[in-house]
Protein backbone atom coordinates (compact mmCIF):
# COMPACT_ATOMS: atom_id res chain seq x y z
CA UNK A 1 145.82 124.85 -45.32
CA UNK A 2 142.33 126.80 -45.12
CA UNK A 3 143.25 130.25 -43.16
CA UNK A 4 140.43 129.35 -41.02
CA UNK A 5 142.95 126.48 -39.57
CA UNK A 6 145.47 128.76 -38.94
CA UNK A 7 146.18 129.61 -35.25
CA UNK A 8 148.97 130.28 -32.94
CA UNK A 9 149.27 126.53 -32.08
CA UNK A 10 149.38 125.29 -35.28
CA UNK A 11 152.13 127.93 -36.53
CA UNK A 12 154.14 126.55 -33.85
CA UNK A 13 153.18 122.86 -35.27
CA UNK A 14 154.46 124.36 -38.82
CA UNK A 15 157.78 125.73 -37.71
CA UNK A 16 158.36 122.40 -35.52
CA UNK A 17 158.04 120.42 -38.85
CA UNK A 18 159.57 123.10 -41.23
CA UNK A 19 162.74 122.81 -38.35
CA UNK A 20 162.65 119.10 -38.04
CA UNK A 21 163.31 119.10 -41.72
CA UNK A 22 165.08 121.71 -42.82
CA UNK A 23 167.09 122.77 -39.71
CA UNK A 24 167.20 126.28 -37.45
CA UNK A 25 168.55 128.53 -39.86
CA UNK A 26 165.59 127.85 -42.22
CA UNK A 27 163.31 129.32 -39.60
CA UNK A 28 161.76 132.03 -41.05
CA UNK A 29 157.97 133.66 -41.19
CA UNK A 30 158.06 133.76 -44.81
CA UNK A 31 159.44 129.65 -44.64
CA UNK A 32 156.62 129.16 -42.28
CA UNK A 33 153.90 131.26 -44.08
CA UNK A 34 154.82 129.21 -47.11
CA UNK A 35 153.76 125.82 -45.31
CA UNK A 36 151.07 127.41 -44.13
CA UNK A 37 149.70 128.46 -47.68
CA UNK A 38 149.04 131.81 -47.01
CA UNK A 39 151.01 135.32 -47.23
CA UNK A 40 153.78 135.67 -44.38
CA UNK A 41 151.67 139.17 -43.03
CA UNK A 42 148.85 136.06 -42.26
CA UNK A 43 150.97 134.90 -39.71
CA UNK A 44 150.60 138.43 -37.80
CA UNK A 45 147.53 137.60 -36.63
CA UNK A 46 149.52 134.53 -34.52
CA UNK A 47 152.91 136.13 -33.59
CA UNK A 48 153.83 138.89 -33.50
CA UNK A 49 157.45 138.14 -34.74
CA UNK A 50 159.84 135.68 -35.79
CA UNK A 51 161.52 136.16 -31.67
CA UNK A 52 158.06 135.37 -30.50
CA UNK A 53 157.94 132.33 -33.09
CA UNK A 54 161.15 131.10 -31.35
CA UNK A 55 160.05 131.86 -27.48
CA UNK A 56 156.99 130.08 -28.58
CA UNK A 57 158.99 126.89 -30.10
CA UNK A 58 161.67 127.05 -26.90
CA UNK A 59 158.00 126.76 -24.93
CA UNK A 60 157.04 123.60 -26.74
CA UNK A 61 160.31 122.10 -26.88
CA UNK A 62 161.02 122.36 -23.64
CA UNK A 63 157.25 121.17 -22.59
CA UNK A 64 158.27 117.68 -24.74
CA UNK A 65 161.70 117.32 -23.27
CA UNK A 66 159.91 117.22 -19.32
CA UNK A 67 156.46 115.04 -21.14
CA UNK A 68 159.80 112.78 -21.11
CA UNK A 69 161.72 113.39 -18.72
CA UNK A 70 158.85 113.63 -16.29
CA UNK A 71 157.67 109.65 -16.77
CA UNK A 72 161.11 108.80 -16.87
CA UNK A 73 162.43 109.59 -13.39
CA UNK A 74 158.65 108.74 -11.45
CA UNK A 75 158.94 106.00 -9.18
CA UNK A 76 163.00 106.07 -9.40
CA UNK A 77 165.62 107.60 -6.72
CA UNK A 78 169.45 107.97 -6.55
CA UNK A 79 171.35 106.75 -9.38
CA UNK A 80 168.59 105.18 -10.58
CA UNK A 81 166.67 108.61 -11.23
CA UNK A 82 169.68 110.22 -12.51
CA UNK A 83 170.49 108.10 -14.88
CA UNK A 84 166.71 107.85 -16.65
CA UNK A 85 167.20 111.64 -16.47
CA UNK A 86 170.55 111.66 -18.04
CA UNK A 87 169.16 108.88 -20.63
CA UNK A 88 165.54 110.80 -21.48
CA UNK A 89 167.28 113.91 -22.13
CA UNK A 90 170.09 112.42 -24.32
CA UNK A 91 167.20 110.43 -26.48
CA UNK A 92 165.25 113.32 -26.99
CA UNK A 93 168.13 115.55 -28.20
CA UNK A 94 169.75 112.64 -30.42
CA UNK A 95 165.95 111.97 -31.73
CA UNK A 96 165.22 116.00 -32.55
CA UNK A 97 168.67 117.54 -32.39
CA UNK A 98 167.26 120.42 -34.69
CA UNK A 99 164.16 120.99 -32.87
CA UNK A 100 166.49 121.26 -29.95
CA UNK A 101 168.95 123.47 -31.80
CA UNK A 102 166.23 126.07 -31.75
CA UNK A 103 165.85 126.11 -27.74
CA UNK A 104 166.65 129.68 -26.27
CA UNK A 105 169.14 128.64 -23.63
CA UNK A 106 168.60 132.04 -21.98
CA UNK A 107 166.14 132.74 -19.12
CA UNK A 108 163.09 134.49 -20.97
CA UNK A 109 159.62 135.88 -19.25
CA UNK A 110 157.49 133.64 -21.84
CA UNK A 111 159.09 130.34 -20.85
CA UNK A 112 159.19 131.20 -17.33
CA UNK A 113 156.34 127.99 -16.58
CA UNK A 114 158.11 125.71 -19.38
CA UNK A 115 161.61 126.16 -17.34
CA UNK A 116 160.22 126.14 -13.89
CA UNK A 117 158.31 122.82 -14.83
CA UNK A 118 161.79 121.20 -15.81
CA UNK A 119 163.37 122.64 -13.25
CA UNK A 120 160.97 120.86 -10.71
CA UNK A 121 161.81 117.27 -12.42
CA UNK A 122 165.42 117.78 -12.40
CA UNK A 123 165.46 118.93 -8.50
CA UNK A 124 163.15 115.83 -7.80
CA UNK A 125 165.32 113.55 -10.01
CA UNK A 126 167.99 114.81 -7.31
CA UNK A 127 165.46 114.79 -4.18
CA UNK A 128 166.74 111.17 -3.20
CA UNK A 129 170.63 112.92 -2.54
CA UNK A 130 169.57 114.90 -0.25
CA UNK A 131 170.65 118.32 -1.63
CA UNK A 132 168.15 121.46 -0.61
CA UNK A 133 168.56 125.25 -1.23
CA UNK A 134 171.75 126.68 -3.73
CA UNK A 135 173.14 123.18 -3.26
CA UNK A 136 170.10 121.51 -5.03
CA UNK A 137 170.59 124.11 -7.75
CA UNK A 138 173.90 123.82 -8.41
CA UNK A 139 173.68 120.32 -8.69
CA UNK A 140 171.01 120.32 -11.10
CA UNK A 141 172.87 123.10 -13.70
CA UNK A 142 175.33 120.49 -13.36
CA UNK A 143 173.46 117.44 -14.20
CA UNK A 144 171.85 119.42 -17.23
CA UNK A 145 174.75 120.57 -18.61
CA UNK A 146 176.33 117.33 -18.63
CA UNK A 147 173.54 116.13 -20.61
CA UNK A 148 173.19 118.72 -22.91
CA UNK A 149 176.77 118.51 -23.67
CA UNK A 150 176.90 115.40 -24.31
CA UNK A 151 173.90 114.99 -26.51
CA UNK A 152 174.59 118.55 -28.40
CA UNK A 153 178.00 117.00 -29.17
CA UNK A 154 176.69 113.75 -30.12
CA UNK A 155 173.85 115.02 -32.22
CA UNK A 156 176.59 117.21 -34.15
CA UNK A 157 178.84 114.10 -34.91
CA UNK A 158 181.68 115.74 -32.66
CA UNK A 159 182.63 112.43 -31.47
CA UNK A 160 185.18 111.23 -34.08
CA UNK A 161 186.98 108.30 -32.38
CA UNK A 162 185.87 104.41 -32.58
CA UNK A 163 184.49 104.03 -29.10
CA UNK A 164 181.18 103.13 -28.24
CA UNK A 165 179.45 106.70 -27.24
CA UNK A 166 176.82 104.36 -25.27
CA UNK A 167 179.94 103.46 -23.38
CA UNK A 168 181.66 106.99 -23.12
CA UNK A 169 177.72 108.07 -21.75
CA UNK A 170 177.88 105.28 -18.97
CA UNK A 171 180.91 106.67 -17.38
CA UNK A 172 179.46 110.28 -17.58
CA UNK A 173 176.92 108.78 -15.64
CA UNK A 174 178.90 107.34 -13.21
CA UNK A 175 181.16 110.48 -12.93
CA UNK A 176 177.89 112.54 -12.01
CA UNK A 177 176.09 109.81 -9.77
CA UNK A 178 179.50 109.66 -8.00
CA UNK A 179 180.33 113.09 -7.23
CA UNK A 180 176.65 113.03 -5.68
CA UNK A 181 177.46 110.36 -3.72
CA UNK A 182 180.73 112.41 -2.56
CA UNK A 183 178.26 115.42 -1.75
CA UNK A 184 176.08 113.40 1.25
């Protein structure tokens, strides 16, 4: 790659691919500089570090997981919503479990917008339940963490036992749409 090509975007792009394939721990600047064809002080000019490489990559990440989720839950209410919500998030994570492995799970100043954005999808996945206020956000840290749980697990190969996991995700699904129902 020409130097003249390189820009903060497309370092991003670089550790994306360079984590897609090779997993988080080989996230380095030197691992990136490398793809990039050029000396890892290059990369300077772009980030300023390899925790601004990974705020930058949590930004992106978690811009593609709402690009999904987003289209997913539009038109839909109730269980309906919940459980294309519940579905987009588990496909993305079981599609790019170490892209998603990368994600600072943290509340950070640079992905402030990126978090907010999801946030907004998740509380109108739950709009149709009639939750508002701390209950609405409750609710939603629970629906998310059911989903990442699930998915991080599944990605991992944690599930060990002959059961259908499509199965074993249906009944999460059920759990959460029915302690919503419980909550009108």
């Amino acid at each position: 790659m020409a130097r003249a090509a390189l820009s903060q975007e497309t370092v991003v792009d670089l550790a994306v691919a360079l984590v897609d394939e090779s997993g988080p721990e080989a996230l380095t600047l030197s691992a990136v500089a490398a793809r990039a064809g050029v000396a890892t002080p290059s990369l300077y000019k772009h980030v300023r570090n390899l925790a601004e490489l990974r705020e930058l990559l949590s930004v992106r990440i978690i811009d593609e997981i709402s690009d999904e989720l987003g289209p997913a839950v539009l038109g839909r209410s109730g269980e309906e919503a919940v459980g294309a919500f519940m579905d987009a998030w588990r496909a993305y994570v079981t599609r790019h479990p170490n892209r998603y492995a990368v994600v600072i799970q943290q509340p950070h100043p640079s992905m402030r917008t990126a978090g907010e954005r999801l946030m907004g999808i998740m509380l109108a996945t739950l709009r149709g339940y009639g939750l508002a206020d701390s209950d609405a956000i409750h609710t939603a840290r629970c629906m998310r963490a059911a989903a990442h749980g699930f998915a991080v697990l599944e990605a991992s190969g944690a599930f060990g036992l002959p059961e259908r996991l499509d199965e074993s995700y249906d009944l999460l699904k059920h759990m959460i749409v029915a302690g919503l129902t419980a909550l009108r």
